[in-house]
N, C-alpha and C. Protein backbone atom coordinates (compact mmCIF):
# COMPACT_ATOMS: atom_id res chain seq x y z
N UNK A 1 9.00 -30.08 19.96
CA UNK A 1 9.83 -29.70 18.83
C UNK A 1 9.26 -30.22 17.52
N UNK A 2 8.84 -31.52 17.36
CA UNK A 2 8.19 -31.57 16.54
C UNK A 2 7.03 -31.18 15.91
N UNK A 3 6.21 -30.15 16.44
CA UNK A 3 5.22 -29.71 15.92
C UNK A 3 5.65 -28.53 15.77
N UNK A 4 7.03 -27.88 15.78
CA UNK A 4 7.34 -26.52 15.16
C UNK A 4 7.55 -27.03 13.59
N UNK A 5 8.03 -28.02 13.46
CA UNK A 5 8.55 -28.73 12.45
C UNK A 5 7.56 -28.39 10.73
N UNK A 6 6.36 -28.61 11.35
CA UNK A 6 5.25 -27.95 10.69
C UNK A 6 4.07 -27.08 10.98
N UNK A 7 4.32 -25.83 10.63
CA UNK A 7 3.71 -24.39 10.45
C UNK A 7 2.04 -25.08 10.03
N UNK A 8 2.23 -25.66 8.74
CA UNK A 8 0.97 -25.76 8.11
C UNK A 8 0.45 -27.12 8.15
N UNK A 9 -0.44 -28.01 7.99
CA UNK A 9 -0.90 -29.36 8.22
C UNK A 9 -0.50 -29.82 6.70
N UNK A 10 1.12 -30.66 7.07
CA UNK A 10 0.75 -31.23 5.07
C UNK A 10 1.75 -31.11 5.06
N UNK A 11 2.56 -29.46 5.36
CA UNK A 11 3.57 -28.89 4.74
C UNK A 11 4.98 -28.35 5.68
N UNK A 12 6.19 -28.65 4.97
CA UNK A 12 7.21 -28.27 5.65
C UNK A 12 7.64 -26.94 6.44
N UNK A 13 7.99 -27.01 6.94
CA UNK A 13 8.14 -25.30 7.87
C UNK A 13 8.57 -24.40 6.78
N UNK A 14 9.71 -24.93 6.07
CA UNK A 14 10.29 -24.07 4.89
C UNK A 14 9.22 -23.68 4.12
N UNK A 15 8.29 -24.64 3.53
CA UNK A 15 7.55 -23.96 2.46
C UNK A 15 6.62 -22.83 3.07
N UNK A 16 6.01 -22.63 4.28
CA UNK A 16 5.79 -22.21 5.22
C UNK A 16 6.05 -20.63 5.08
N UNK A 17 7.50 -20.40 5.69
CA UNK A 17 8.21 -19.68 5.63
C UNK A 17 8.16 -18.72 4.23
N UNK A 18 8.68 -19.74 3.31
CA UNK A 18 8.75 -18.99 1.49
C UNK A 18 7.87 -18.18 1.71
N UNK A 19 6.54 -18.34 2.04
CA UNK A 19 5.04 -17.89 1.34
C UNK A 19 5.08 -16.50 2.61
N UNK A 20 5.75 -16.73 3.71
CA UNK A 20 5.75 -15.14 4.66
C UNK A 20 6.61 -14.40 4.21
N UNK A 21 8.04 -14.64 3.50
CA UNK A 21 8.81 -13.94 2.73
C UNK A 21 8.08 -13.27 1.72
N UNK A 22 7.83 -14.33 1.11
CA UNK A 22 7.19 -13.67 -0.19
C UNK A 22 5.94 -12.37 0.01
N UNK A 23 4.97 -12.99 0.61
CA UNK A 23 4.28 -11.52 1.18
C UNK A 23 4.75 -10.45 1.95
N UNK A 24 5.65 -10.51 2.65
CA UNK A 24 6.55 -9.27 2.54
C UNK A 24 7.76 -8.67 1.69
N UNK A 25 7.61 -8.90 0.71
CA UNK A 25 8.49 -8.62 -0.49
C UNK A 25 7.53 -7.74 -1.10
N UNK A 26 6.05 -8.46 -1.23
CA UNK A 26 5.31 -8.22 -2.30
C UNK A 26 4.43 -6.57 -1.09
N UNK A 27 4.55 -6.43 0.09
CA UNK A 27 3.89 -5.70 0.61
C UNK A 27 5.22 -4.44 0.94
N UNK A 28 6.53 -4.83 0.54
CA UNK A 28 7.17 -3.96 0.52
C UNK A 28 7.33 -3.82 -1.30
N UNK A 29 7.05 -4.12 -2.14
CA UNK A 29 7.14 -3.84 -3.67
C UNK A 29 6.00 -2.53 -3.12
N UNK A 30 4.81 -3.25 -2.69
CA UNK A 30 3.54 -2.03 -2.71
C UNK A 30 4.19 -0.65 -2.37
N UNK A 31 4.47 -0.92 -1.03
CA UNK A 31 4.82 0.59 -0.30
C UNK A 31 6.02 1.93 -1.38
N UNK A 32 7.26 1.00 -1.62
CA UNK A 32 8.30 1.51 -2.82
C UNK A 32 7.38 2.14 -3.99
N UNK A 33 6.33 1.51 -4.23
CA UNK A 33 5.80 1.82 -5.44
C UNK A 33 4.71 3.51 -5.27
N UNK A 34 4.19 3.10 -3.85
CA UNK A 34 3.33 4.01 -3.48
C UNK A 34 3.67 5.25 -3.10
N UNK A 35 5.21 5.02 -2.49
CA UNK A 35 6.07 6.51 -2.28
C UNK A 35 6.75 7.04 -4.27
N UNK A 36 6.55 6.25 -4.39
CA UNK A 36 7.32 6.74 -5.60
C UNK A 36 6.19 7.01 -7.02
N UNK A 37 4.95 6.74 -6.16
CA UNK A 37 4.01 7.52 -7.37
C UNK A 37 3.85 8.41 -6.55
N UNK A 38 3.42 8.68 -5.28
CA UNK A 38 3.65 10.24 -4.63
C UNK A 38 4.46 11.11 -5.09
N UNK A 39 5.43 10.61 -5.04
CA UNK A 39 7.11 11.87 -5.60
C UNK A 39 6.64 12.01 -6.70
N UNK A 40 5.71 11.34 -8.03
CA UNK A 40 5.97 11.55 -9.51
C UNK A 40 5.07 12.51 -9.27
N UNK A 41 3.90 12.10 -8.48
CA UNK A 41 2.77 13.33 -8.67
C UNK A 41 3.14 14.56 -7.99
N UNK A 42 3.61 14.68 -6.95
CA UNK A 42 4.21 15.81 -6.51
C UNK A 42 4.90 16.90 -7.60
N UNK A 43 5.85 16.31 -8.22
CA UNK A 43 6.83 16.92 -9.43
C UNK A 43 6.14 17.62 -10.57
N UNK A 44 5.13 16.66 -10.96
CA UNK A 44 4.11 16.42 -12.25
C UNK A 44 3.14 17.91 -12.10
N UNK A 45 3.23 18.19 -10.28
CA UNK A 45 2.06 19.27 -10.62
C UNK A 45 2.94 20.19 -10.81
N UNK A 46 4.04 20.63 -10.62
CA UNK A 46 5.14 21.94 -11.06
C UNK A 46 5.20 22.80 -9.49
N UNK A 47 6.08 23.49 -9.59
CA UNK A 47 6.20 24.26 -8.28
C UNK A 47 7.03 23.48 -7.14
N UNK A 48 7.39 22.01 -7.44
CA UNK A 48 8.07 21.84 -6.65
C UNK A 48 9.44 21.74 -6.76
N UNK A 49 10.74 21.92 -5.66
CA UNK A 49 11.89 21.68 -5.87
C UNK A 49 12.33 21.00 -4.61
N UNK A 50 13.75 20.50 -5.14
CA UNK A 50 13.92 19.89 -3.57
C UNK A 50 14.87 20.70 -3.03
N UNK A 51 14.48 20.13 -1.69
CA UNK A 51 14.96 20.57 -0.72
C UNK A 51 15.43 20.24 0.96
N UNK A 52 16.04 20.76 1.76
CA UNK A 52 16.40 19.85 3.06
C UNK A 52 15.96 21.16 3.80
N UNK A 53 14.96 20.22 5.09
CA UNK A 53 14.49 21.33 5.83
C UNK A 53 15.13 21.04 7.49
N UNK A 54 14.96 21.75 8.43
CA UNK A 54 14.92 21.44 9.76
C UNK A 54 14.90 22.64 11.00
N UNK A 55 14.23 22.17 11.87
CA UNK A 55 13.45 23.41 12.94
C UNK A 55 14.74 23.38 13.34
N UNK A 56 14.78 24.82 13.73
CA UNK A 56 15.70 25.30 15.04
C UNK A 56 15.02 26.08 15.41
N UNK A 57 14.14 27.12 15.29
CA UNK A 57 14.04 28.26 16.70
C UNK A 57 12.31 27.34 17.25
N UNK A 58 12.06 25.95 16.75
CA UNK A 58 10.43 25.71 17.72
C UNK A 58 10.98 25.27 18.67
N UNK A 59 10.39 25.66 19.72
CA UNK A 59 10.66 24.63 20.75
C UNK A 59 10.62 23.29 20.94
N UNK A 60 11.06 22.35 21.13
CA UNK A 60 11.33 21.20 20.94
C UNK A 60 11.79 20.05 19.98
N UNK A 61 11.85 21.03 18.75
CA UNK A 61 11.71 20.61 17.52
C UNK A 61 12.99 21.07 16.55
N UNK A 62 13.87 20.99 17.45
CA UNK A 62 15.57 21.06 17.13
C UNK A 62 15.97 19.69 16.41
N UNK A 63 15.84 19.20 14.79
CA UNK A 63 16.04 18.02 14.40
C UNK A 63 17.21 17.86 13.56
N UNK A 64 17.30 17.40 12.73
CA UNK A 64 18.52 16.79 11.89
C UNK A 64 17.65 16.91 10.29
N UNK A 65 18.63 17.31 9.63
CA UNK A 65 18.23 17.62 8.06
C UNK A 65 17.10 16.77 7.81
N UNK A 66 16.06 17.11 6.79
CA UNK A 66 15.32 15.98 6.43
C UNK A 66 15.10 16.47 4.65
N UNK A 67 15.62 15.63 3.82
CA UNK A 67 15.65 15.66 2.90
C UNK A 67 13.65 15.73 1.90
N UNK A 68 13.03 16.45 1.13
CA UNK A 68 12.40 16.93 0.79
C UNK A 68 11.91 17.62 -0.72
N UNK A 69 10.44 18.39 -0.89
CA UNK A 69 10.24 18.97 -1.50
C UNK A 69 9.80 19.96 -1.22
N UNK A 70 10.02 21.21 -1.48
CA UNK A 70 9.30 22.69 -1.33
C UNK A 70 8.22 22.15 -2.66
N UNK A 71 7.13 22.78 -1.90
CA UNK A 71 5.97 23.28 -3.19
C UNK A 71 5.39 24.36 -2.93
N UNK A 72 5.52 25.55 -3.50
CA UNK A 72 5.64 26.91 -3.71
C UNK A 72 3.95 26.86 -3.70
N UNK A 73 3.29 27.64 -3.01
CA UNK A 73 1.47 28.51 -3.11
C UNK A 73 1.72 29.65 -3.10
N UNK A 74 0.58 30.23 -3.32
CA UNK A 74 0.50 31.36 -3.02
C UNK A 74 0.58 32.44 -1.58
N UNK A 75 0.28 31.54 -0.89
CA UNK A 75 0.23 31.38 0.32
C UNK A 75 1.26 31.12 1.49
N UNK A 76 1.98 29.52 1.12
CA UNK A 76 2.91 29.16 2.09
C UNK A 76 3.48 28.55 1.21
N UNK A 77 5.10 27.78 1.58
CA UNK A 77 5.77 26.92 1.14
C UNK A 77 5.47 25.96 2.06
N UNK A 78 4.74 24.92 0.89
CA UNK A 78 4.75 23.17 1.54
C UNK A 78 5.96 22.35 1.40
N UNK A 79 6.33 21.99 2.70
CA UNK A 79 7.34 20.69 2.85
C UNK A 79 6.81 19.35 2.80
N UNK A 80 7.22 18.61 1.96
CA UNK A 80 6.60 17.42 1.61
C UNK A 80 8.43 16.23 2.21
N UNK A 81 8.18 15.83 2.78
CA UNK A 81 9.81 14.36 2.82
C UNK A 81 9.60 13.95 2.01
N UNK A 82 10.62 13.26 1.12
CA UNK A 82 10.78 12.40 0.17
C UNK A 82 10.04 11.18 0.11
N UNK A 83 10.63 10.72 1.36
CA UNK A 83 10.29 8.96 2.03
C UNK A 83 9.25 9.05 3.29
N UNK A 84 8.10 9.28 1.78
CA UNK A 84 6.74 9.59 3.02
C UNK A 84 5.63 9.09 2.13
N UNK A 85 4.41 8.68 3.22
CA UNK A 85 3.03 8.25 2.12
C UNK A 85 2.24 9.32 2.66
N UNK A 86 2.44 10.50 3.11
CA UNK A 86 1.54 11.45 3.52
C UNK A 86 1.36 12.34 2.58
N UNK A 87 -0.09 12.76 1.94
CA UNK A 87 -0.51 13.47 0.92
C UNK A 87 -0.43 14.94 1.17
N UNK A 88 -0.73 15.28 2.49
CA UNK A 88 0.01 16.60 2.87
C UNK A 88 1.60 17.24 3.46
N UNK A 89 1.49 18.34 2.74
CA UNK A 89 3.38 18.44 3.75
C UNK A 89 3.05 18.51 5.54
N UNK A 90 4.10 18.23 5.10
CA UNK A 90 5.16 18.32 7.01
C UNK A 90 4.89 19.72 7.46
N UNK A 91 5.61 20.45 6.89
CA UNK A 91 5.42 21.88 7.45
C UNK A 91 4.86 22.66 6.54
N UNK A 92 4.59 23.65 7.04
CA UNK A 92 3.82 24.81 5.71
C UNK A 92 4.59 26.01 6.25
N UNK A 93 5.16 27.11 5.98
CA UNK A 93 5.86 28.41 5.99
C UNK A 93 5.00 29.25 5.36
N UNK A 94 4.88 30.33 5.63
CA UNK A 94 3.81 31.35 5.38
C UNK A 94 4.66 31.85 5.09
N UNK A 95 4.12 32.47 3.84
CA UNK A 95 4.84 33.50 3.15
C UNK A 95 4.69 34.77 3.95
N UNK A 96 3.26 34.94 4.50
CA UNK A 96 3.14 36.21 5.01
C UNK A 96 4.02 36.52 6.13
N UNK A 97 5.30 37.61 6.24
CA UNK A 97 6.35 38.32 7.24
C UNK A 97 7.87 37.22 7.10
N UNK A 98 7.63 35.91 6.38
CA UNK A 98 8.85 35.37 5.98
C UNK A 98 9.81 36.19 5.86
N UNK A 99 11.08 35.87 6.47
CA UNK A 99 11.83 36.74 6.06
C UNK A 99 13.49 35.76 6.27
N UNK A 100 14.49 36.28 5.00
CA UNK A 100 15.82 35.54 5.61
C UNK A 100 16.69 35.91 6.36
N UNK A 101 16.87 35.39 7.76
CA UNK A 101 17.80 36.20 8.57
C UNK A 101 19.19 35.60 8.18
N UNK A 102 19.46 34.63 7.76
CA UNK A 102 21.34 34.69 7.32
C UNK A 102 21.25 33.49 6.60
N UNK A 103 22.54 33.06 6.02
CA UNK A 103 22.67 32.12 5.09
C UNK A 103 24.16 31.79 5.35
N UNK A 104 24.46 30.69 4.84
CA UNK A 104 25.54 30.15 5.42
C UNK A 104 26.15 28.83 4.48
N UNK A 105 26.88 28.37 4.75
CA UNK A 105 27.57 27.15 3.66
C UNK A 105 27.27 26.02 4.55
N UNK A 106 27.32 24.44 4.49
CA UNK A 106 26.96 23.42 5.70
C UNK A 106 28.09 23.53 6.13
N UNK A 107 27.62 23.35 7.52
CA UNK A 107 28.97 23.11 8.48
C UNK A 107 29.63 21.90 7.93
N UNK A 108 30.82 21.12 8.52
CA UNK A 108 31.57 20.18 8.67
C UNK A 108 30.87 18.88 8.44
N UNK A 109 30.66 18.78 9.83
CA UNK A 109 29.38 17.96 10.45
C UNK A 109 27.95 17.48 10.39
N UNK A 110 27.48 18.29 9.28
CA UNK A 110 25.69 17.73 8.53
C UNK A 110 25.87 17.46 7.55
N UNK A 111 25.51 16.65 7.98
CA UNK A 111 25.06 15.66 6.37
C UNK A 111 24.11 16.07 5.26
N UNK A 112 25.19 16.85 4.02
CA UNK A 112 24.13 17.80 3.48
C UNK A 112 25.58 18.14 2.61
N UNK A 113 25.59 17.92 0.76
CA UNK A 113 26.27 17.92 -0.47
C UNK A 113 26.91 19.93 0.01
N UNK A 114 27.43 19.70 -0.02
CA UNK A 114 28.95 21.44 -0.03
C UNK A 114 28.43 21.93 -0.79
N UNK A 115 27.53 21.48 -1.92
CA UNK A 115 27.28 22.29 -2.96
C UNK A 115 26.05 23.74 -2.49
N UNK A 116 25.16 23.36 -1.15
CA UNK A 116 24.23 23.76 -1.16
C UNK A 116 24.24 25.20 -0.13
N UNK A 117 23.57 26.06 -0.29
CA UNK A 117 23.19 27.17 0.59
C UNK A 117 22.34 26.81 1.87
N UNK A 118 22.60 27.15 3.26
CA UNK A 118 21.68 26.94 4.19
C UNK A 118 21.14 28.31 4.44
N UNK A 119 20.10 28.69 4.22
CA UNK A 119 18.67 29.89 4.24
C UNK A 119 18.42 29.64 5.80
N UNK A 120 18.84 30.89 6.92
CA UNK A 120 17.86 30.73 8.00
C UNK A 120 16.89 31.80 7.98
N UNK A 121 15.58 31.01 8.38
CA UNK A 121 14.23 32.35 8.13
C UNK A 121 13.89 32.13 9.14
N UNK A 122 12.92 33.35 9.44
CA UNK A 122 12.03 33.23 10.31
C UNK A 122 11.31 34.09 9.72
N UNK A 123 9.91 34.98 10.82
CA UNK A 123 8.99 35.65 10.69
C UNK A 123 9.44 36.62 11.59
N UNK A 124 8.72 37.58 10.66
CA UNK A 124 9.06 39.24 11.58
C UNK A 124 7.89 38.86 12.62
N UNK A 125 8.61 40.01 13.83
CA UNK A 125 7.68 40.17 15.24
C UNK A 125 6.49 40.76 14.80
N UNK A 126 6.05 41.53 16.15
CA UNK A 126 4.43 42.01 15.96
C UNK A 126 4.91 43.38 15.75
N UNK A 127 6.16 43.81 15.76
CA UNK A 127 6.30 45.27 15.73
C UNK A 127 6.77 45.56 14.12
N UNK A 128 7.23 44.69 13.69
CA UNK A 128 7.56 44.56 12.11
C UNK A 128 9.01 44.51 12.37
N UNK A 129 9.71 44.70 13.42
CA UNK A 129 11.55 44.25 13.25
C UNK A 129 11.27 42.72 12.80
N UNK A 130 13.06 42.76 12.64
CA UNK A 130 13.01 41.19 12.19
C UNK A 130 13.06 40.14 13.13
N UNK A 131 13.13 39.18 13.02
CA UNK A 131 13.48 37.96 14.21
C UNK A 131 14.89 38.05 15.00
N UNK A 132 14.56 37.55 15.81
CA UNK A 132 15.76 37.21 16.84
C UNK A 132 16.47 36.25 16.42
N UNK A 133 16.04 35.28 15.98
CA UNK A 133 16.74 33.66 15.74
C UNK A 133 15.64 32.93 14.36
N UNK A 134 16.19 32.04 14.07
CA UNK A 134 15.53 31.72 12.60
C UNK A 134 14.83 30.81 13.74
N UNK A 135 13.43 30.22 12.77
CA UNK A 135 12.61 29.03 13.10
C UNK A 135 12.95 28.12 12.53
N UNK A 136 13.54 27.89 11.44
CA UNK A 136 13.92 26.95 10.40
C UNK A 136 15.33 27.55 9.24
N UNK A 137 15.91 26.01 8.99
CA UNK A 137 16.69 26.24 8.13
C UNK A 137 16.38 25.33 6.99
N UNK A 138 16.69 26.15 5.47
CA UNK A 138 16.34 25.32 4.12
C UNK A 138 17.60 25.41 3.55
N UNK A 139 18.23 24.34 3.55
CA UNK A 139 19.57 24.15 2.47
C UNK A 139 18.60 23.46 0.58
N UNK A 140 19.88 24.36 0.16
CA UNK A 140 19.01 24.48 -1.33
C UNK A 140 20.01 24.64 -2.15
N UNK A 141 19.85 24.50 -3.36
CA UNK A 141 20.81 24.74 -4.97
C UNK A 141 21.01 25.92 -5.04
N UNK A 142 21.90 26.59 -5.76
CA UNK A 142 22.08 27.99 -6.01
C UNK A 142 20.87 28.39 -6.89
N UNK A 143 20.18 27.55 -7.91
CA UNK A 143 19.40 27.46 -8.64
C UNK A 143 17.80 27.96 -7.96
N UNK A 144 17.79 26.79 -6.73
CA UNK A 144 16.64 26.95 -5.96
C UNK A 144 16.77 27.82 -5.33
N UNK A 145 17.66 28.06 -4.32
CA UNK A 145 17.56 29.40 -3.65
C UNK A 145 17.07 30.73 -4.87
N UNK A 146 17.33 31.12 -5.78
CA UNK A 146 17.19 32.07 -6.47
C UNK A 146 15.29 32.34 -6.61
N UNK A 147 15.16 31.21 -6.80
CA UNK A 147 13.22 30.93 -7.30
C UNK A 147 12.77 31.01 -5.95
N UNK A 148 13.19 30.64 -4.50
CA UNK A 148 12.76 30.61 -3.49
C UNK A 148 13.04 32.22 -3.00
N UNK A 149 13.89 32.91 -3.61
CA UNK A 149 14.16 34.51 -3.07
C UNK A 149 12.99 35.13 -4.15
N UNK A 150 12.85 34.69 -5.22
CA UNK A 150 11.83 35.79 -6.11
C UNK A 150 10.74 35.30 -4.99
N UNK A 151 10.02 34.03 -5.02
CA UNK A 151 8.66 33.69 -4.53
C UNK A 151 8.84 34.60 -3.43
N UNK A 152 9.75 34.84 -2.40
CA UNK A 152 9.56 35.19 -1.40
C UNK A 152 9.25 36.72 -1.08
N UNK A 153 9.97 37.59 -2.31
CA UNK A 153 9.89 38.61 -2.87
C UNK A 153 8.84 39.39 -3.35
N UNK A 154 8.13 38.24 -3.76
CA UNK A 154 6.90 39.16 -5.14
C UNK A 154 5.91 38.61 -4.13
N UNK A 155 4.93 39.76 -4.16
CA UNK A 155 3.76 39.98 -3.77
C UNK A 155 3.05 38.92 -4.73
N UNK A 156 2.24 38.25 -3.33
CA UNK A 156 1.04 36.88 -3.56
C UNK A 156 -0.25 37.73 -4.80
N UNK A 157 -0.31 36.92 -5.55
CA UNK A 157 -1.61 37.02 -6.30
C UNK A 157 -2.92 37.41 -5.85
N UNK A 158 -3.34 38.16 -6.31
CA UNK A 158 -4.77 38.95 -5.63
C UNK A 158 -4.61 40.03 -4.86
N UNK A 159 -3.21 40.17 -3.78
CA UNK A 159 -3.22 41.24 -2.87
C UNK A 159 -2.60 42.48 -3.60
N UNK A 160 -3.45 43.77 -2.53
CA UNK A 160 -3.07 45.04 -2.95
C UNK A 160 -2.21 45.23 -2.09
N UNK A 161 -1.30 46.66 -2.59
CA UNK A 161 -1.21 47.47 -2.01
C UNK A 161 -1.70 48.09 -0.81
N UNK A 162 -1.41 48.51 -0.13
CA UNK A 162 -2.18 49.00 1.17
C UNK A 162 -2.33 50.41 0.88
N UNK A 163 -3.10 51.90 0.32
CA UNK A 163 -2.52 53.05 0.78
C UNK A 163 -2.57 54.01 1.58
């Protein structure tokens, strides 16, 4: 017992202790700081809004809201989480055959502000009908949903017409 007494040769267990606190204070200051210059730069480049995403039609991948950013391409909508150090999104949605199969208010039970619209999409089949069941749902602002129905709407930059 007495040699728990002192951690360091010299020094009390307490002072010991202070100095492991303290470097995890200072290695959680880092991380807070590092998610939260992510989110500024995210914002800073434009195109993004937030948003709450979550799978339902992947297989296995039936989850619980995850709070977010859409960032609009030309291409796909990137999902970025809020409370993340990953420089790429989570999911990517292709614009190409996107389509919204229903929309809805939050249930009771998810955790997710009354204020918001839940968007279920999926992708049309190989025959061009629509989906059977959404792959994903995006709860969004009345605001966002509107910019997320034009993007989804207007033909990507560069492509023609087919005739």
């Amino acid at each position: 017992m007495v040699g728990m007494q002192r951690l360091r040769p010299g020094a009390p267990w307490w002072e010991s202790a202070l100095w492991v606190l303290l470097a995890l204070l200072v290695v959680l200051l880092v991380l807070a700081l590092a998610v939260t210059l992510r989110r500024w730069v995210l914002v800073r480049r434009g195109g993004a809004v937030e948003c709450y995403l979550r799978a339902v039609g992947v297989p296995g991948r039936r989850g619980s809201w995850r709070i977010g950013f859409g960032r609009y391409g030309t291409e796909n909508l990137g999902w970025f989480p809020i409370f993340s150090l990953r420089p790429r999104p989570t999911a990517k949605l292709s614009r190409r055959g996107l389509v919204v199969v229903g929309r809805r208010a939050p249930a009771e039970g998810e955790d997710l502000p009354v204020d918001l619209t839940v968007l279920r999409v999926g992708w049309l089949l190989a025959d061009g009908s629509d989906p059977r069941e959404a792959a994903y749902e995006i709860a969004m602002s009345e605001g966002t949903q509107t910019g997320f129905l034009s993007w989804l709407e207007s033909m990507p930059p560069g492509t023609h017409w087919e005739s």
